[in-house]
C-alpha atoms as a PDB file:
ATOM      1  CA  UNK A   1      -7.172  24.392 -18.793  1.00  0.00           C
ATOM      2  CA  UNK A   2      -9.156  27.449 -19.198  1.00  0.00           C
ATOM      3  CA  UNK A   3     -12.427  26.926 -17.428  1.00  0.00           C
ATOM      4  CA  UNK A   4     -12.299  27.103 -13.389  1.00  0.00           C
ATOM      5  CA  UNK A   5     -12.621  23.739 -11.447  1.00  0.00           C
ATOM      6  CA  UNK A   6     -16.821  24.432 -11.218  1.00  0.00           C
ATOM      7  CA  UNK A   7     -17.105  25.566 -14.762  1.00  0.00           C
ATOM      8  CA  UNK A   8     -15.139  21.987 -15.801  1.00  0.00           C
ATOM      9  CA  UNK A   9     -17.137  19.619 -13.203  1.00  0.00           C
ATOM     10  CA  UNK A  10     -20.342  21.488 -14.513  1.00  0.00           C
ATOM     11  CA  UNK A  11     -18.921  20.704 -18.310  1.00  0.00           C
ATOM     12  CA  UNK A  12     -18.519  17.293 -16.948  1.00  0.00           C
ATOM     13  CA  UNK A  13     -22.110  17.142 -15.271  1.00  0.00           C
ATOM     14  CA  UNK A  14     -23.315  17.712 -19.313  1.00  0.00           C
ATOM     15  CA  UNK A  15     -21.591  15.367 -20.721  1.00  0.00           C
ATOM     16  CA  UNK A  16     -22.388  12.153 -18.638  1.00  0.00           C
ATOM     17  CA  UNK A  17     -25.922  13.274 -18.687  1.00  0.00           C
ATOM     18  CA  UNK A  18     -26.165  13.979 -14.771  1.00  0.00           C
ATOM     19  CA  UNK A  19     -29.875  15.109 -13.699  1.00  0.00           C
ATOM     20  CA  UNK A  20     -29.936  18.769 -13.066  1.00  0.00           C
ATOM     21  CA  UNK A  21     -32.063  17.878  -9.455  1.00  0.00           C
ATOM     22  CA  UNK A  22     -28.434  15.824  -8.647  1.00  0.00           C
ATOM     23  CA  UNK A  23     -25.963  18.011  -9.886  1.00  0.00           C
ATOM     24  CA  UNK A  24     -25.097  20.627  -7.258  1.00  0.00           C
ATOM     25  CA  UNK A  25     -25.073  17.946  -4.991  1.00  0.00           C
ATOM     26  CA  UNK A  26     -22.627  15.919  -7.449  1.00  0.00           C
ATOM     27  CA  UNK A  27     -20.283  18.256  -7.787  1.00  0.00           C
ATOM     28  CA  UNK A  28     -19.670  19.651  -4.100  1.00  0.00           C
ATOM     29  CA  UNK A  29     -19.729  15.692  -3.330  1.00  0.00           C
ATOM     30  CA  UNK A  30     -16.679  15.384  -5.732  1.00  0.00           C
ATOM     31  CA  UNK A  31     -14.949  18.897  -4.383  1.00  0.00           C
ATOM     32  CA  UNK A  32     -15.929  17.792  -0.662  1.00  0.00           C
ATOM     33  CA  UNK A  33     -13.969  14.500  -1.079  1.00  0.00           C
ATOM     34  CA  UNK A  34     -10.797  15.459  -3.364  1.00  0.00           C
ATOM     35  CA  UNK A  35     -10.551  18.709  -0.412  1.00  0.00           C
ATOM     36  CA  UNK A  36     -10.662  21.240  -3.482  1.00  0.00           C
ATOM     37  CA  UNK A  37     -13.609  23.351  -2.550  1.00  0.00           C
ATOM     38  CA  UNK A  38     -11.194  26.128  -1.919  1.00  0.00           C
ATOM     39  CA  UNK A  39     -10.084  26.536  -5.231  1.00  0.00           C
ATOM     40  CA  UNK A  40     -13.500  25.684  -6.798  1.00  0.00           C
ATOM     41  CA  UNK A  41     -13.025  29.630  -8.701  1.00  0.00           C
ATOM     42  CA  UNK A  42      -9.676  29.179 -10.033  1.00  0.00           C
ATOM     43  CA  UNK A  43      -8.314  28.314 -13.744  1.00  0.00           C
ATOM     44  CA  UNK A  44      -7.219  24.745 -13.859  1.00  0.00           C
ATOM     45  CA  UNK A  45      -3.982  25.958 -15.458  1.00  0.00           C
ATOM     46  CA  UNK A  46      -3.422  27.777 -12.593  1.00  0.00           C
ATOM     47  CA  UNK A  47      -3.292  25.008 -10.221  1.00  0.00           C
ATOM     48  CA  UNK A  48      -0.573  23.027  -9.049  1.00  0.00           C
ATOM     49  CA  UNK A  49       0.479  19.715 -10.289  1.00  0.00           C
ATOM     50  CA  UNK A  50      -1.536  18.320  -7.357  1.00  0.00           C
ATOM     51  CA  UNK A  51      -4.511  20.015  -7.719  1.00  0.00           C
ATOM     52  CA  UNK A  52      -4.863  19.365 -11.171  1.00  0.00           C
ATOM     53  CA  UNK A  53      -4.581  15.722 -10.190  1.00  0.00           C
ATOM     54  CA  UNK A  54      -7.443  16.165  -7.624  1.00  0.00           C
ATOM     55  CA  UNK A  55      -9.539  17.831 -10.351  1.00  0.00           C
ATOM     56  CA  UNK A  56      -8.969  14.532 -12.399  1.00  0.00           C
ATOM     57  CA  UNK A  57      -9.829  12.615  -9.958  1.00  0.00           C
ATOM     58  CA  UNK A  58     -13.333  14.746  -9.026  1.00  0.00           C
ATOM     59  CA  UNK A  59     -14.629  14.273 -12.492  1.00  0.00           C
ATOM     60  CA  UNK A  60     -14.004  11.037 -12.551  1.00  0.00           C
ATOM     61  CA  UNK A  61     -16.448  10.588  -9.442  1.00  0.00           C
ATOM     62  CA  UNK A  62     -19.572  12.993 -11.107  1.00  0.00           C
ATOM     63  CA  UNK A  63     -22.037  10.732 -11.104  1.00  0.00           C
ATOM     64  CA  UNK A  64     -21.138   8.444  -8.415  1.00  0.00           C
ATOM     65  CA  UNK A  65     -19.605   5.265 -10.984  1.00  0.00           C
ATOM     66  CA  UNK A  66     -19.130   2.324  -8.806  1.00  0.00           C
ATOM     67  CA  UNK A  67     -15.675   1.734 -10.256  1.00  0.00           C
ATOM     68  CA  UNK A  68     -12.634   3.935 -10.431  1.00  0.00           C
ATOM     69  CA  UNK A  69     -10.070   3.160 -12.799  1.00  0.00           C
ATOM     70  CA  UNK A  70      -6.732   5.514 -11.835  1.00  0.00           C
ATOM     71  CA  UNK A  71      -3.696   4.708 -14.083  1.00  0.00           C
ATOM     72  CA  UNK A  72      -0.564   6.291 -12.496  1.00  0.00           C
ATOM     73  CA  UNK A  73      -1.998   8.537 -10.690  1.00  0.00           C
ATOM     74  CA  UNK A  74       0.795  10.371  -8.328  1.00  0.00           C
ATOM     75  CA  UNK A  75       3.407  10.707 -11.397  1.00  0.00           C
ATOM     76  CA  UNK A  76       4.816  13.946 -11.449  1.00  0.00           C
ATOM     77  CA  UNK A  77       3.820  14.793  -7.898  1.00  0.00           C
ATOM     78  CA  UNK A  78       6.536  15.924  -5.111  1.00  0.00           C
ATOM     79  CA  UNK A  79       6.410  13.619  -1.703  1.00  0.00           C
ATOM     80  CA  UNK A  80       3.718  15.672  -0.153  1.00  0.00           C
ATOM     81  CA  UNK A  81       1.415  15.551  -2.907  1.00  0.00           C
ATOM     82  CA  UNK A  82       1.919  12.052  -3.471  1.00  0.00           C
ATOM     83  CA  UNK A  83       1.552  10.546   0.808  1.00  0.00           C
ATOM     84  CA  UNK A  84      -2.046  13.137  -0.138  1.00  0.00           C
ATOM     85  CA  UNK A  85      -3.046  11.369  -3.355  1.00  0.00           C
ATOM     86  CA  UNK A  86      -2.598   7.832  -1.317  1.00  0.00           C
ATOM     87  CA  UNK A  87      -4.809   8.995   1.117  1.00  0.00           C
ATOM     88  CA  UNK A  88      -7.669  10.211  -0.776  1.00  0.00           C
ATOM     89  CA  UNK A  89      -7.267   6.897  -2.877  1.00  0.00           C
ATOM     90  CA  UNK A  90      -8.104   5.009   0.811  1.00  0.00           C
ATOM     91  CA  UNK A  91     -10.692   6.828   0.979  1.00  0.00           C
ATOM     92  CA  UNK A  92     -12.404   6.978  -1.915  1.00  0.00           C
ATOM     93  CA  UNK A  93     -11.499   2.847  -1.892  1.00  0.00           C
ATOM     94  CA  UNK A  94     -14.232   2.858   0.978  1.00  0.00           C
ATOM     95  CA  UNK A  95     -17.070   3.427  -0.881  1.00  0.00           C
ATOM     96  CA  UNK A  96     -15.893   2.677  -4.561  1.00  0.00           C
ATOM     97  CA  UNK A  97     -14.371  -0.324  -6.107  1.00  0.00           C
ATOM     98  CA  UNK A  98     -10.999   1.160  -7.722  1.00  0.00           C
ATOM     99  CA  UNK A  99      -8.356  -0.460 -10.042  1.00  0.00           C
ATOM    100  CA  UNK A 100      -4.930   0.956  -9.595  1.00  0.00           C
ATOM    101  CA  UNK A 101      -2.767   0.427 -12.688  1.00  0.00           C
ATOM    102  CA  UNK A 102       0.987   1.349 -11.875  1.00  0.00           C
ATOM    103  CA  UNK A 103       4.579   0.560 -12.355  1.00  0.00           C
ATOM    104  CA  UNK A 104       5.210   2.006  -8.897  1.00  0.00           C
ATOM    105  CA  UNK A 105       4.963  -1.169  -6.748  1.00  0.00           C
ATOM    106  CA  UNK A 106       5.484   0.632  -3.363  1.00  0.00           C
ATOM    107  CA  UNK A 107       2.682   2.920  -4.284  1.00  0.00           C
ATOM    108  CA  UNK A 108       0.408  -0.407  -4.590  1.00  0.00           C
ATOM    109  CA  UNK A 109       1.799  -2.040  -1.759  1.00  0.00           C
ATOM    110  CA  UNK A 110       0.947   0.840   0.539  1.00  0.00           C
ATOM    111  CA  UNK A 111      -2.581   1.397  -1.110  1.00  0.00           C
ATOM    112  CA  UNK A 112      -3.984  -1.794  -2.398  1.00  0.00           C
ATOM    113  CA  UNK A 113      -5.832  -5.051  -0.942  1.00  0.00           C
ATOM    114  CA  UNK A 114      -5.721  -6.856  -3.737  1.00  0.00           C
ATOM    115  CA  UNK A 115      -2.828  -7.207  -6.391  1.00  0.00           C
ATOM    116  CA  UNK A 116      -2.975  -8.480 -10.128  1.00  0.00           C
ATOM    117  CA  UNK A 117       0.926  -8.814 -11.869  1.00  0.00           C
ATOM    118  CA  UNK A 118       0.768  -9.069 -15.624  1.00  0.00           C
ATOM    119  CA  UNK A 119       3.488 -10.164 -17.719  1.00  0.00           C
ATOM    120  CA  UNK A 120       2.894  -9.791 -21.600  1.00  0.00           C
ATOM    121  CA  UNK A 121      -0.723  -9.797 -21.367  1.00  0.00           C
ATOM    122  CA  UNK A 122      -0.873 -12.945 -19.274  1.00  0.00           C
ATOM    123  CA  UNK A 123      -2.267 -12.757 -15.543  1.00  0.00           C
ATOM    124  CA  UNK A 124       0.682 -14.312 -13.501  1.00  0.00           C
ATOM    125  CA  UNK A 125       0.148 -13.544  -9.881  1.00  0.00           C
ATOM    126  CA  UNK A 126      -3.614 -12.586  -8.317  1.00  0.00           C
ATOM    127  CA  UNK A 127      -3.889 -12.246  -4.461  1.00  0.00           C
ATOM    128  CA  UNK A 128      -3.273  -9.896  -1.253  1.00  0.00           C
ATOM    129  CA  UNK A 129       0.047  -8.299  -0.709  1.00  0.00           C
ATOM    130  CA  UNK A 130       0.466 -10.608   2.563  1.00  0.00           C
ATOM    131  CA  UNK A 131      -0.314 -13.353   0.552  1.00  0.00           C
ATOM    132  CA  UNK A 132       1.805 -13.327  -2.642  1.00  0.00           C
ATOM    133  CA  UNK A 133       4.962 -12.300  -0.606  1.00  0.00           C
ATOM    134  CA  UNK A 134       4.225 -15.946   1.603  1.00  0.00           C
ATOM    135  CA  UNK A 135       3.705 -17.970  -0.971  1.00  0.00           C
ATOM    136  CA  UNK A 136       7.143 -16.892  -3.017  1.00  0.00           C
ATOM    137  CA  UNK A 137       9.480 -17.371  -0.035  1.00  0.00           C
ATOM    138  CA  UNK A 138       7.691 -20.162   1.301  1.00  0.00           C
ATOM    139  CA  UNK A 139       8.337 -19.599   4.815  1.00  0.00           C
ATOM    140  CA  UNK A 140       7.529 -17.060   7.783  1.00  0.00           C
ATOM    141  CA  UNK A 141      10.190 -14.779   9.213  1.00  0.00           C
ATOM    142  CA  UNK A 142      10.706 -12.278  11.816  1.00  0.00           C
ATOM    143  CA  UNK A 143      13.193  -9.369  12.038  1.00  0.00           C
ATOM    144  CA  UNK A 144      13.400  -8.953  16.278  1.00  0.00           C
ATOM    145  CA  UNK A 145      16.096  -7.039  17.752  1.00  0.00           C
ATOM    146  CA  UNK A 146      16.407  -7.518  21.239  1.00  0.00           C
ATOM    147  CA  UNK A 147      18.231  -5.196  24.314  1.00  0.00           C
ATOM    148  CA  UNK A 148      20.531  -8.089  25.931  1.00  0.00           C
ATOM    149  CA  UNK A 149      23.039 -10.780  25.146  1.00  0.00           C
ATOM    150  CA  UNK A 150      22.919 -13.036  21.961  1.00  0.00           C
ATOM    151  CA  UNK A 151      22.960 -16.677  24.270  1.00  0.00           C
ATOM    152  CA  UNK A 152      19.925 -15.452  26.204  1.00  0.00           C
ATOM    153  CA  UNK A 153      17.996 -14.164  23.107  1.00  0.00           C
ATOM    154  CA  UNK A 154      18.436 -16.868  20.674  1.00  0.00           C
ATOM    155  CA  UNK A 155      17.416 -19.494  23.882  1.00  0.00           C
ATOM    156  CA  UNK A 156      14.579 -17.283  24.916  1.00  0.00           C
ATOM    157  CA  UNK A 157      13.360 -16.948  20.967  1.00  0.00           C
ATOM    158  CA  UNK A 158      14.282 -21.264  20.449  1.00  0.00           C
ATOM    159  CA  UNK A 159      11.752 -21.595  23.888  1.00  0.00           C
ATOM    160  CA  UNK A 160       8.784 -20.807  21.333  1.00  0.00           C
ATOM    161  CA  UNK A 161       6.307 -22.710  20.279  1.00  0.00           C
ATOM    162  CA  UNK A 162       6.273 -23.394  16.269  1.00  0.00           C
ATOM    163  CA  UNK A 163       9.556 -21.799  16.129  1.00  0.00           C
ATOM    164  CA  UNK A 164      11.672 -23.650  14.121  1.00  0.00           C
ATOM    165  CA  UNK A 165      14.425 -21.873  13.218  1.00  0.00           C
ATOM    166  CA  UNK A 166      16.357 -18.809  15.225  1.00  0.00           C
ATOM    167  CA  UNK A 167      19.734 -17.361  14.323  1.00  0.00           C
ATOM    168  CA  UNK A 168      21.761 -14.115  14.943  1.00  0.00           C
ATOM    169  CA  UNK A 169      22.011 -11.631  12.562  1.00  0.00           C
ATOM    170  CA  UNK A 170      24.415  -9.265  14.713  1.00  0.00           C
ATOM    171  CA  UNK A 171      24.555  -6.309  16.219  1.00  0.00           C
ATOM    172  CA  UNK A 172      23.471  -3.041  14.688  1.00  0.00           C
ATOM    173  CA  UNK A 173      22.886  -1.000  17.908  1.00  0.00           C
ATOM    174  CA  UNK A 174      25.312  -1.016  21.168  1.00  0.00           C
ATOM    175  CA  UNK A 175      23.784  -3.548  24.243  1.00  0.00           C
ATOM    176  CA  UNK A 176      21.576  -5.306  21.560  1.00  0.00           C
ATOM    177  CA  UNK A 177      21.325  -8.311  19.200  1.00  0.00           C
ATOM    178  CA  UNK A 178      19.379  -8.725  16.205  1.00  0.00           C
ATOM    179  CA  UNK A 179      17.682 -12.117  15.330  1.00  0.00           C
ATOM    180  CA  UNK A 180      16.083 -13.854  12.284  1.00  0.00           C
ATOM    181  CA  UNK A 181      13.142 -16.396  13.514  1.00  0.00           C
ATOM    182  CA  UNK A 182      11.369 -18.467  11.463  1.00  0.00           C
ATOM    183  CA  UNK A 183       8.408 -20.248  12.092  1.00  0.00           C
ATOM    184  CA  UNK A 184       6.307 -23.443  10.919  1.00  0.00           C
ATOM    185  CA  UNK A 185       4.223 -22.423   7.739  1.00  0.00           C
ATOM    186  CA  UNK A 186       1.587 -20.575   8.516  1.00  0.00           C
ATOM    187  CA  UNK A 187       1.870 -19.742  12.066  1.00  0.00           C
ATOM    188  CA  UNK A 188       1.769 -16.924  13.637  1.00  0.00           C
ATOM    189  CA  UNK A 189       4.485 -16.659  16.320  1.00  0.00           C
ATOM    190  CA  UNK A 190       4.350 -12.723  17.236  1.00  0.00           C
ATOM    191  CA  UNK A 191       2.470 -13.362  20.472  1.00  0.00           C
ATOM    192  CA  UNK A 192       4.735 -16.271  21.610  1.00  0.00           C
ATOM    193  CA  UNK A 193       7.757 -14.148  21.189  1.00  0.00           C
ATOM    194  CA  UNK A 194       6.670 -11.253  22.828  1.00  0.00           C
ATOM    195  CA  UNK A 195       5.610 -13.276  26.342  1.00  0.00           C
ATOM    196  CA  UNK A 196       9.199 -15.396  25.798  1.00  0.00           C
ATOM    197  CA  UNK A 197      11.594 -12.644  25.912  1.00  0.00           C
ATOM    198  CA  UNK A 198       9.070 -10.718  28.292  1.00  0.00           C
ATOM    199  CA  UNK A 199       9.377 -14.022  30.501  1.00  0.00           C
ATOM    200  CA  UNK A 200      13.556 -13.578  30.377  1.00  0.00           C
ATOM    201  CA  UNK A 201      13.229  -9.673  31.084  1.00  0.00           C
ATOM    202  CA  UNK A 202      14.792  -8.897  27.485  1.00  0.00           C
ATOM    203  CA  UNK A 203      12.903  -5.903  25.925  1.00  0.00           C
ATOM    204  CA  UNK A 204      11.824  -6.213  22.192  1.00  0.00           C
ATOM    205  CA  UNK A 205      12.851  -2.779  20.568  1.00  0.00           C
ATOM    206  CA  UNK A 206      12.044  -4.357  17.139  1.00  0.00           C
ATOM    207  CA  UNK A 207       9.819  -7.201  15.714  1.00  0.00           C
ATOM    208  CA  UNK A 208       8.972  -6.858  12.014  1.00  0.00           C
ATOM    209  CA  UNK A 209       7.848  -9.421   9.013  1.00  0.00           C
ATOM    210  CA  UNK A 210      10.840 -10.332   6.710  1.00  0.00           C
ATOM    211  CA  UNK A 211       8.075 -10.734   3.441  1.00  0.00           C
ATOM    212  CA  UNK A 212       9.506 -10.306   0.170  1.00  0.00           C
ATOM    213  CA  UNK A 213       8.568  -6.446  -1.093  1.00  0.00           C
ATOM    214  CA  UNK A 214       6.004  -6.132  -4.133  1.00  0.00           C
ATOM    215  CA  UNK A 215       9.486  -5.196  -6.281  1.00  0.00           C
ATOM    216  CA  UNK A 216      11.127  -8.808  -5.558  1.00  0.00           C
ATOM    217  CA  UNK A 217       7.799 -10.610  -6.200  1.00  0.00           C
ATOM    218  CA  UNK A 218       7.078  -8.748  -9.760  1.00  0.00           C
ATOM    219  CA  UNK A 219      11.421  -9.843 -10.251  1.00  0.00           C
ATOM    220  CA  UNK A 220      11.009 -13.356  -9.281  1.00  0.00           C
ATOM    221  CA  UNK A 221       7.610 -13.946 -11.227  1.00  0.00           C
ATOM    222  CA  UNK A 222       8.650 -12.411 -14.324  1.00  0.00           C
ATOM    223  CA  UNK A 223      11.989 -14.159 -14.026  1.00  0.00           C
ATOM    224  CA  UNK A 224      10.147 -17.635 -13.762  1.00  0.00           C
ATOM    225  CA  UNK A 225       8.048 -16.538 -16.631  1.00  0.00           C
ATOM    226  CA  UNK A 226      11.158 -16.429 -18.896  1.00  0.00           C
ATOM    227  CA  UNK A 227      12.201 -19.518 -17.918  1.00  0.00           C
ATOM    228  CA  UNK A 228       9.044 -21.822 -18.658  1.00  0.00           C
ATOM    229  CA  UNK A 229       8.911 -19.819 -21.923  1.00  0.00           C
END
């Protein structure tokens, strides 16, 4: 906490044994990408919660590892710092393989392609976000909410191929009707839907997936978990 950000990156630099020729270029690599060049001067206990999360981060890229491992790594940050920390992870996901361990499961959904749920050591659940939330509710839903009457939006919805399934779900805003439609295993309706209520002149205001969030997944494995045990 007492060295500035360049002292502790150069500290870092030692210690994994980074070429002298490379290290300049390691370390404004790492600043560069984390955006703390500014504060490169500064005491680390100075910093703010964020920053000193950034600063993490950089020496974890000095020497250019091909894999990141980041366990919880926007606790204790305020909304601003944590939407920042997602972004760098992108980022830095581009040209680094990096494993995400948190108990956070919006945080993963919005940041990770790939998701691994453990349950007491045991690997119960390994696939994409998209994926994992198809597979538990074994269907394919849409959220649509519609400007114009309920008769003419369920028939206009019904009218589409590999729909096999449409029902009202009521009316949340005045002059419009919200549906649920539910199509054949996977297939992809969105297009079909679109053209069919364009075809009856009823503008879609909403059309949105109805997949189970990472939160009801981890509840509904872990749940079955207890239950075979």
């Amino acid at each position: 906490m007492d060295m500035t950000v360049h002292d502790y990156l150069s500290f870092v630099c030692d210690i994994k044994g980074v070429p002298r020729a490379s290290r300049r270029q390691n370390m404004d690599r790492a600043m560069e990408m984390l955006m703390i060049t500014d504060v490169r001067g500064r005491l680390i206990k100075n910093l703010s919660k964020g920053y000193k999360q950034r600063v993490g981060i950089a020496q974890a890229l000095i020497g250019t590892p091909p894999v990141l491992i980041l366990d919880e790594p926007t606790i204790g940050l305020d909304p601003q710092q944590i939407i920042e920390t997602r972004g760098l992870i992108r980022n830095l996901g581009k040209e680094h393989t990096i494993i995400l361990s948190s108990h956070i499961l919006p945080e993963v959904q919005a940041v990770c392609t790939r998701v691994l749920i453990i349950n007491k050591g045991k690997i119960v659940a390994s696939d994409t976000p998209e994926n994992l939330a198809r597979g538990m509710t074994g269907d394919n839903r849409l959220s649509i909410r519609v400007a114009g009457g309920e008769k003419e939006a369920l028939s206009a919805a019904r009218s589409v191929a590999n729909v096999v399934k449409a029902e009202s779900a009521g009316t949340r805003e005045p002059g419009t009707v919200d549906l649920v439609v539910e199509a054949r295993k996977d297939q992809d309706v969105r297009r079909g839907v679109f053209e069919a209520f364009a075809r009856a002149s009823l503008p879609l205001l909403m059309m949105k997936s109805m997949d189970l969030t990472l939160e009801e997944i981890f509840l509904n494995l872990i749940t079955e978990e207890k239950e075979v045990s």
